[in-house]
C-alpha atoms as a PDB file:
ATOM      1  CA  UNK A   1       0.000   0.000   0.000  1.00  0.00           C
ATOM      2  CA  UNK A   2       1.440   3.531  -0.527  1.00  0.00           C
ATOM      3  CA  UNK A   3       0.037   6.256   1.209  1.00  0.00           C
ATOM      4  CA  UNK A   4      -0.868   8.319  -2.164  1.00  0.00           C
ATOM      5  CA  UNK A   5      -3.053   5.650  -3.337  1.00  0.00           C
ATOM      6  CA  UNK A   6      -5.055   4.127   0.016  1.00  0.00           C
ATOM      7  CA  UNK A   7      -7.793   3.206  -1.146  1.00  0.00           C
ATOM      8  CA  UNK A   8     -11.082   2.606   1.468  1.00  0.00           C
ATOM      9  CA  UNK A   9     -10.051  -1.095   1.490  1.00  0.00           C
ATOM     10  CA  UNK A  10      -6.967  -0.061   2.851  1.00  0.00           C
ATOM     11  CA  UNK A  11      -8.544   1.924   5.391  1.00  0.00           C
ATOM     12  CA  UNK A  12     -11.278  -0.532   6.968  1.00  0.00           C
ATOM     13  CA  UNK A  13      -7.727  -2.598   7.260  1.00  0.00           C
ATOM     14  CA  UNK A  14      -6.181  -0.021   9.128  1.00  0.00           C
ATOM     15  CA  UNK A  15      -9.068   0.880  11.247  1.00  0.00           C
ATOM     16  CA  UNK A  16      -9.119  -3.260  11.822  1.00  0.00           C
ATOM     17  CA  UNK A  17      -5.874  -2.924  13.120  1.00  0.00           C
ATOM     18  CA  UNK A  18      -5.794  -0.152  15.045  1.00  0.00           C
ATOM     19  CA  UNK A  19      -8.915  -1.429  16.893  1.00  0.00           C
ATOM     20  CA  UNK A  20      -7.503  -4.414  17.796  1.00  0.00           C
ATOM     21  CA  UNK A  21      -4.242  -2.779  19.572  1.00  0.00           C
ATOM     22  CA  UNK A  22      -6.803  -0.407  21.684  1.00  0.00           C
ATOM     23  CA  UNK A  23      -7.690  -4.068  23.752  1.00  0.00           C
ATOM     24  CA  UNK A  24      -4.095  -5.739  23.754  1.00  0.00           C
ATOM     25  CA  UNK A  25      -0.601  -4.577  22.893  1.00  0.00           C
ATOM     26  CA  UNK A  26       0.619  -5.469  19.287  1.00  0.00           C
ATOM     27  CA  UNK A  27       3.933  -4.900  17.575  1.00  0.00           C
ATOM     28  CA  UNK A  28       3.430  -3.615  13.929  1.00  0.00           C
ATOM     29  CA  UNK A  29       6.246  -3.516  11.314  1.00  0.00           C
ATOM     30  CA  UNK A  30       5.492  -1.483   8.117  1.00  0.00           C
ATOM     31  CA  UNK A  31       7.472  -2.316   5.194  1.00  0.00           C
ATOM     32  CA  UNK A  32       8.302  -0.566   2.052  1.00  0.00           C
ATOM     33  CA  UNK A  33      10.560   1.030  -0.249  1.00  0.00           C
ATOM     34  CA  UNK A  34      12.047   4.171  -0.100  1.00  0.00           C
ATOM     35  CA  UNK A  35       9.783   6.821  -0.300  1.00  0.00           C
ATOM     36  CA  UNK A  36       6.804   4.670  -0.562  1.00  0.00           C
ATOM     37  CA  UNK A  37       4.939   6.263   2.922  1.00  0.00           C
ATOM     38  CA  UNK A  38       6.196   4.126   5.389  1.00  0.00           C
ATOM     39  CA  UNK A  39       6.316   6.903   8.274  1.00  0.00           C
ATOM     40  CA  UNK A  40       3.295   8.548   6.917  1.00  0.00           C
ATOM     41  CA  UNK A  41       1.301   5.873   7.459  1.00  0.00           C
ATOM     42  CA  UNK A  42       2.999   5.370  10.788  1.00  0.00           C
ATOM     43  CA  UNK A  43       1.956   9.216  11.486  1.00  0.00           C
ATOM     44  CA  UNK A  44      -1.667   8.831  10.685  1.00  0.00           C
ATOM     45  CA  UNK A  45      -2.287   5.545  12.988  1.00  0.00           C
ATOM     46  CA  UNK A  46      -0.586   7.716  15.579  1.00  0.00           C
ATOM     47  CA  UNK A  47      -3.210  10.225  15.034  1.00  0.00           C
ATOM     48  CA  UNK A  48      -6.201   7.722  15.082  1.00  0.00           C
ATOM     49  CA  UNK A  49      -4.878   6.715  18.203  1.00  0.00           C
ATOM     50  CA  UNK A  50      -4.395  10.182  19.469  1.00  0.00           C
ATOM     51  CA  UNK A  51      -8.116  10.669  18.614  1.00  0.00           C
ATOM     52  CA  UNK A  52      -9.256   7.867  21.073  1.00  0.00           C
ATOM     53  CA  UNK A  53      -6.608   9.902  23.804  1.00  0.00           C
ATOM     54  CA  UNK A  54      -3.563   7.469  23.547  1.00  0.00           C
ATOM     55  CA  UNK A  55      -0.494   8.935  24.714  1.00  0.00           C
ATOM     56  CA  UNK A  56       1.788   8.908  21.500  1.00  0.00           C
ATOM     57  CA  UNK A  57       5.710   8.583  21.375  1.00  0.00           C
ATOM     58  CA  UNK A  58       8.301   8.428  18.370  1.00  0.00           C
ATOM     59  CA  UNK A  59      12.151   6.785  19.533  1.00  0.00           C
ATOM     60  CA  UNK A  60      14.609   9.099  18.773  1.00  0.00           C
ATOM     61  CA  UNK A  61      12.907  10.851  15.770  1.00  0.00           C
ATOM     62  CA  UNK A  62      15.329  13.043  14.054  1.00  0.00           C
ATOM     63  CA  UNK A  63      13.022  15.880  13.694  1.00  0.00           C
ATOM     64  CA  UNK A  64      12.496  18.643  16.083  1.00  0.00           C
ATOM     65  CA  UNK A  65       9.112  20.172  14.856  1.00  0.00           C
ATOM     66  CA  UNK A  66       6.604  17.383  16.214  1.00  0.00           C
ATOM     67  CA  UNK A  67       2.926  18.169  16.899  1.00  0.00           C
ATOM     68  CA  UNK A  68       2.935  18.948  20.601  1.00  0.00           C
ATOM     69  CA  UNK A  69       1.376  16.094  21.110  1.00  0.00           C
ATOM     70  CA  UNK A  70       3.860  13.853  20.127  1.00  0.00           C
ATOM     71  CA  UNK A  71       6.291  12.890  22.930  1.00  0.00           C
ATOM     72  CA  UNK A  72      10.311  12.314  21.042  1.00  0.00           C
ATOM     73  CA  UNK A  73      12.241   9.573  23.753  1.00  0.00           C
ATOM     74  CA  UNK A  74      15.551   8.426  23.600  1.00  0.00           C
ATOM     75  CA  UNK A  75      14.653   4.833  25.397  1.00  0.00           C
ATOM     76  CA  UNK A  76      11.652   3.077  24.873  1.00  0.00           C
ATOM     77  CA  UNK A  77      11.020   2.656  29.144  1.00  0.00           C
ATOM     78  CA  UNK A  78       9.687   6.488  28.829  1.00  0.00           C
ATOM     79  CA  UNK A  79       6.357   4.987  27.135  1.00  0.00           C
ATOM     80  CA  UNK A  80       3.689   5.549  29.018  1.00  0.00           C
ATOM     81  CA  UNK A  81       1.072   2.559  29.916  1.00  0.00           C
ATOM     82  CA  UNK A  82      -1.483   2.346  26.996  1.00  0.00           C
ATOM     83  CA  UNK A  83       0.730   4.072  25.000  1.00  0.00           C
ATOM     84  CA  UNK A  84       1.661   4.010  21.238  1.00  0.00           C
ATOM     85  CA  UNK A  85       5.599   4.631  20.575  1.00  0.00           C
ATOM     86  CA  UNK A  86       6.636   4.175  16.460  1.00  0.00           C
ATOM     87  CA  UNK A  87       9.973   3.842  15.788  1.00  0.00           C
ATOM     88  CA  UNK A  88      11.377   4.612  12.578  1.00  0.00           C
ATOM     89  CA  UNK A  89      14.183   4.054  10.668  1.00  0.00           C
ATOM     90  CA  UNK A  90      15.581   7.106  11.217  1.00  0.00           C
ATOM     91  CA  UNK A  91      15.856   7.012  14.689  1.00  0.00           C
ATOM     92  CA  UNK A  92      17.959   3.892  14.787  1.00  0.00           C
END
């Protein structure tokens, strides 16, 4: 899937999966090539989740302009409970 072309498929799947990890915690990978919307992707199920008030975290994002609610840590131990940390490439 690339993030230009989700279609609403793609988004009932994502919705799926994103429901799933509000009951139990789940480890997601997202694979793709460069510059196919990997971290985009990544960004927008950490905004669903911030819509049902989930803390959200990124590990050691390289950026220093993240929405305010986005916490940046350094180890993943700062996670809070019933939170939802992505880690991407670029931070590791």
């Amino acid at each position: 899937m690339n993030i230009n072309t989700i279609s609403t498929n793609d988004l009932k799947e994502i919705q799926k999966w994103t429901n799933s990890s509000l009951k139990e915690s789940k480890v997601y990978a997202i694979i793709g090539k460069r510059g196919s919307g990997k971290s985009a992707l990544a960004f927008a199920i950490l905004e669903w989740h911030k819509q049902k008030e989930r803390p959200c975290f990124v590990y050691k994002f390289p950026v220093n302009s993240l929405p305010s609610w986005i916490t940046n840590v350094s180890d993943i131990t700062e996670v809070e409970k019933g939170g939802v940390l992505v880690i991407d490439e670029s931070g590791i």
